[in-house]
Every structure is written in structure tokens, then in C-alpha cells.
N, C-alpha and C. Protein backbone atom coordinates (compact mmCIF):
# COMPACT_ATOMS: atom_id res chain seq x y z
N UNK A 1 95.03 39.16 30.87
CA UNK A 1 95.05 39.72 32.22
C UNK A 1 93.75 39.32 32.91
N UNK A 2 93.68 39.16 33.93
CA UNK A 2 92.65 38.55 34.94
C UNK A 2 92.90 39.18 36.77
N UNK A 3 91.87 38.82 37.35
CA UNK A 3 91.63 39.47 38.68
C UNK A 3 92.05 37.83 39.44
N UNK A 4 92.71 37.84 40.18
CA UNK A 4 92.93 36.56 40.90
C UNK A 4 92.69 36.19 42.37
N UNK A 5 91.89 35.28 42.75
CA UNK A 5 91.52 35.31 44.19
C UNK A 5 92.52 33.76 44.66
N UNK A 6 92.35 33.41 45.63
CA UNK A 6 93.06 32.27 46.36
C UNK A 6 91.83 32.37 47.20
N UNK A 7 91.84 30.81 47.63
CA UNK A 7 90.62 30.28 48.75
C UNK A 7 91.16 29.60 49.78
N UNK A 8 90.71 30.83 50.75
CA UNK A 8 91.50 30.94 52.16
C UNK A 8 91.06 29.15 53.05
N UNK A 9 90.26 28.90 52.25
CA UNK A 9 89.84 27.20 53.05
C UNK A 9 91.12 26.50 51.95
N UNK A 10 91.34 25.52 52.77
CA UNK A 10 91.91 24.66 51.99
C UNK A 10 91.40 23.63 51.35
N UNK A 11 91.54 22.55 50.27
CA UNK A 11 91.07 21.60 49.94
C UNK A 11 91.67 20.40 50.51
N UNK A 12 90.50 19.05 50.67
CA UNK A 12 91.37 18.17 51.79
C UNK A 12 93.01 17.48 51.28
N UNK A 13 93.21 17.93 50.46
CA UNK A 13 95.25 17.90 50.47
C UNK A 13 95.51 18.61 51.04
N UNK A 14 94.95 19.71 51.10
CA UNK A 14 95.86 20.82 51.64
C UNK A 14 95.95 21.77 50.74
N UNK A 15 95.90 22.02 49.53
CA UNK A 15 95.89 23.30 48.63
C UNK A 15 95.12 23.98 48.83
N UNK A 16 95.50 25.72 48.51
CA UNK A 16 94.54 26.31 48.47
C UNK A 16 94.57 26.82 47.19
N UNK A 17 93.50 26.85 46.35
CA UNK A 17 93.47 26.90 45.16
C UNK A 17 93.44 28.75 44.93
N UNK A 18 93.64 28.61 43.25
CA UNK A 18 93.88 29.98 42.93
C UNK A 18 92.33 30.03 42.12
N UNK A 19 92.00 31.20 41.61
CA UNK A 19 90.83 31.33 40.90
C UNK A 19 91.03 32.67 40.20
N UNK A 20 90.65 32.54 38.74
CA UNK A 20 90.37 33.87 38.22
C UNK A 20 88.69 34.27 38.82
N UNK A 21 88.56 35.63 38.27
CA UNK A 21 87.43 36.21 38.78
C UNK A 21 86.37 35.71 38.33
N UNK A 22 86.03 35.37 37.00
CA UNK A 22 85.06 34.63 36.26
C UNK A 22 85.09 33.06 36.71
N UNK A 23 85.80 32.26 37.72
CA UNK A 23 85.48 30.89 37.36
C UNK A 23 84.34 30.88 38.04
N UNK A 24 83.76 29.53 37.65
CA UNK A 24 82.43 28.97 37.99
C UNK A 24 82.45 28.32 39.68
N UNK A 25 83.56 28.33 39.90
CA UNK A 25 84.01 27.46 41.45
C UNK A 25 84.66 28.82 42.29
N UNK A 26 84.61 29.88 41.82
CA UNK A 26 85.03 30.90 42.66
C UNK A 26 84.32 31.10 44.03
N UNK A 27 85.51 30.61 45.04
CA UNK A 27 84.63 30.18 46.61
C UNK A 27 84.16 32.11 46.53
N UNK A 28 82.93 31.95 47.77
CA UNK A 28 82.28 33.06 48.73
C UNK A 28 83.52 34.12 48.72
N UNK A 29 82.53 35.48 49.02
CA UNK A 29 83.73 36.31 49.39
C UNK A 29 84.52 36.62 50.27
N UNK A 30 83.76 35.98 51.66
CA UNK A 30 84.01 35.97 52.88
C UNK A 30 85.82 34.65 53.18
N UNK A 31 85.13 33.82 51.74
CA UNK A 31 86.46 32.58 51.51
C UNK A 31 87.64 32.74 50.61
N UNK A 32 87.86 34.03 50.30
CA UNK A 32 88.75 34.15 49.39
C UNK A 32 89.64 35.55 49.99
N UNK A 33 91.02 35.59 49.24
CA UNK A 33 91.62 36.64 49.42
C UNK A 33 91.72 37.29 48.05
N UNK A 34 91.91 38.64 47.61
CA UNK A 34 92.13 38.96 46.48
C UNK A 34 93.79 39.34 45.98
N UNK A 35 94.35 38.72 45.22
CA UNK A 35 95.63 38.43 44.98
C UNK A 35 96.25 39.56 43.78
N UNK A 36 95.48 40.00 43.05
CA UNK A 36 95.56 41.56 42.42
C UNK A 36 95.48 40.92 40.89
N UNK A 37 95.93 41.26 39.47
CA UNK A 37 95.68 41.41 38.62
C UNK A 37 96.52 41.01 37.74
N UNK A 38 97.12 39.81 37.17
CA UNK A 38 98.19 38.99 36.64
C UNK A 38 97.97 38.71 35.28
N UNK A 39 98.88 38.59 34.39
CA UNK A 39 98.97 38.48 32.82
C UNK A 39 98.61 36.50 33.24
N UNK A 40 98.80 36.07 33.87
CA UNK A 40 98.43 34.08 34.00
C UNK A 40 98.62 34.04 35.30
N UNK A 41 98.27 32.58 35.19
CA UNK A 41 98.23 31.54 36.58
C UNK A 41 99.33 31.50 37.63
N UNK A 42 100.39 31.64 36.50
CA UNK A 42 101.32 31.14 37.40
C UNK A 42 102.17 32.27 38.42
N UNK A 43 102.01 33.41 38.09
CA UNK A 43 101.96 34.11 38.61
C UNK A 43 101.36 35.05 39.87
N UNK A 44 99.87 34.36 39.78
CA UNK A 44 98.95 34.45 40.44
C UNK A 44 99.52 33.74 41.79
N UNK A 45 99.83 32.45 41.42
CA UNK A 45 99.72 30.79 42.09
C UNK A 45 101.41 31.79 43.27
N UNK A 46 102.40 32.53 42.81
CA UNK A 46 103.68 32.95 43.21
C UNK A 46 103.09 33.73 44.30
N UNK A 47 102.44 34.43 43.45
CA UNK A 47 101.73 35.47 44.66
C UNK A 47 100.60 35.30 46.24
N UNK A 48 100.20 34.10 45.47
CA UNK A 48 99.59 33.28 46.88
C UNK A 48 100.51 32.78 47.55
N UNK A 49 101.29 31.84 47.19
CA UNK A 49 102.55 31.64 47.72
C UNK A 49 102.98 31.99 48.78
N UNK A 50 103.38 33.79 49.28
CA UNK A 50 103.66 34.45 49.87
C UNK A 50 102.91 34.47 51.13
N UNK A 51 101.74 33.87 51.16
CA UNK A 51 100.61 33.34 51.93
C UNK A 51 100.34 31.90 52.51
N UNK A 52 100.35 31.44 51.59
CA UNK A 52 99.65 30.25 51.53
C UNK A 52 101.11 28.72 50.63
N UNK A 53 101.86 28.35 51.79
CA UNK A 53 103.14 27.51 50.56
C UNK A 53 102.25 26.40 49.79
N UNK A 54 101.23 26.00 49.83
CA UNK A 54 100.50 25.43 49.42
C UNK A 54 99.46 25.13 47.90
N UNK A 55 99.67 26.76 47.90
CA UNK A 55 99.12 27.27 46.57
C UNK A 55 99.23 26.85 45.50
N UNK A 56 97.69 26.61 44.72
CA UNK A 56 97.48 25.43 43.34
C UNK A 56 96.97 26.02 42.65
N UNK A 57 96.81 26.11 41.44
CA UNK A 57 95.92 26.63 40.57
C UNK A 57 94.48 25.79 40.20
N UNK A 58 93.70 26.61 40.21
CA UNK A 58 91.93 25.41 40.19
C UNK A 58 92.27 25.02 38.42
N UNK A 59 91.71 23.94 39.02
CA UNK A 59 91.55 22.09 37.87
C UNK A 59 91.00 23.20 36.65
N UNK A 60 89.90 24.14 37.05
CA UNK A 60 88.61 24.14 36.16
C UNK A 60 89.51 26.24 35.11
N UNK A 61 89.97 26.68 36.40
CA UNK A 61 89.95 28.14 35.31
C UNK A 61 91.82 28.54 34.97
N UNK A 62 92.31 27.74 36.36
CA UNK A 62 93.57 27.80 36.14
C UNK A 62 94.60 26.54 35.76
N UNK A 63 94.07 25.59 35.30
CA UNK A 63 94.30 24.67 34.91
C UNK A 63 96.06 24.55 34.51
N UNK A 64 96.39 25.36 33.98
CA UNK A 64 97.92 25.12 33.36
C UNK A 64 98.87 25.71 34.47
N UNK A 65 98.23 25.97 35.83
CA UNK A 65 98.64 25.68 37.10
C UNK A 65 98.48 24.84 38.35
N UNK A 66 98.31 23.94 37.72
CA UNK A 66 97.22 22.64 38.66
C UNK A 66 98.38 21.74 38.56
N UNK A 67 98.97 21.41 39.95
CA UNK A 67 99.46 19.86 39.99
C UNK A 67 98.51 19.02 39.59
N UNK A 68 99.01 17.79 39.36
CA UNK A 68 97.86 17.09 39.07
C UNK A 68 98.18 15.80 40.67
């Protein structure tokens, strides 16, 4: 289980990435939304979704939700 944010900037594709609470790339707080509290990624990534159709999981904490 993990705390999950999404980063309300996009990256220049166009994703906006997902982040657990601990990653090392977890944008500002002012740049993120908080997405609530998920057993994984991919779930997280559904829930941004609802926001954002764009939604990726980061390379670095959510990895086994990352297009490549």
C-alpha cells in the first residue's frame, strides 16, 4: 500500500506521471494532486485517469506502470 500523487504539469509527451509518496522525482506540492492510497500502480495510474486521460506511471517508483 502506498500514498499516490499525479503531476498536474505534464511531461513533454504529454503524460502526467503518477508517483508514490517516497519517490525521489516526486514533483512540488503546489505540482501534484493527491490520488489517495492504493495496494499498486496501476490502480493509482485508473484513478488519475479520471483526471488526467493521459496518465503514466513514473520510469523511477512506478515503473510496472510506465509505457515505455
Amino acid at each position: 500500500m502506498g500514498s499516490y500523487y499525479v503531476n498536474k504539469n505534464s511531461q513533454p509527451n504529454g503524460d502526467h506521471e503518477v508517483h508514490v509518496s517516497t519517490c525521489s522525482r516526486l514533483p512540488l506540492s503546489e505540482n501534484r494532486n493527491y490520488l489517495g492510497v492504493f495496494e499498486n500502480c496501476r490502480d493509482a495510474v485508473r484513478e488519475a485517469k479520471k483526471n488526467f486521460a493521459t496518465a503514466d506511471g513514473c520510469y523511477y517508483c512506478s515503473n510496472a506502470c510506465h509505457k515505455q
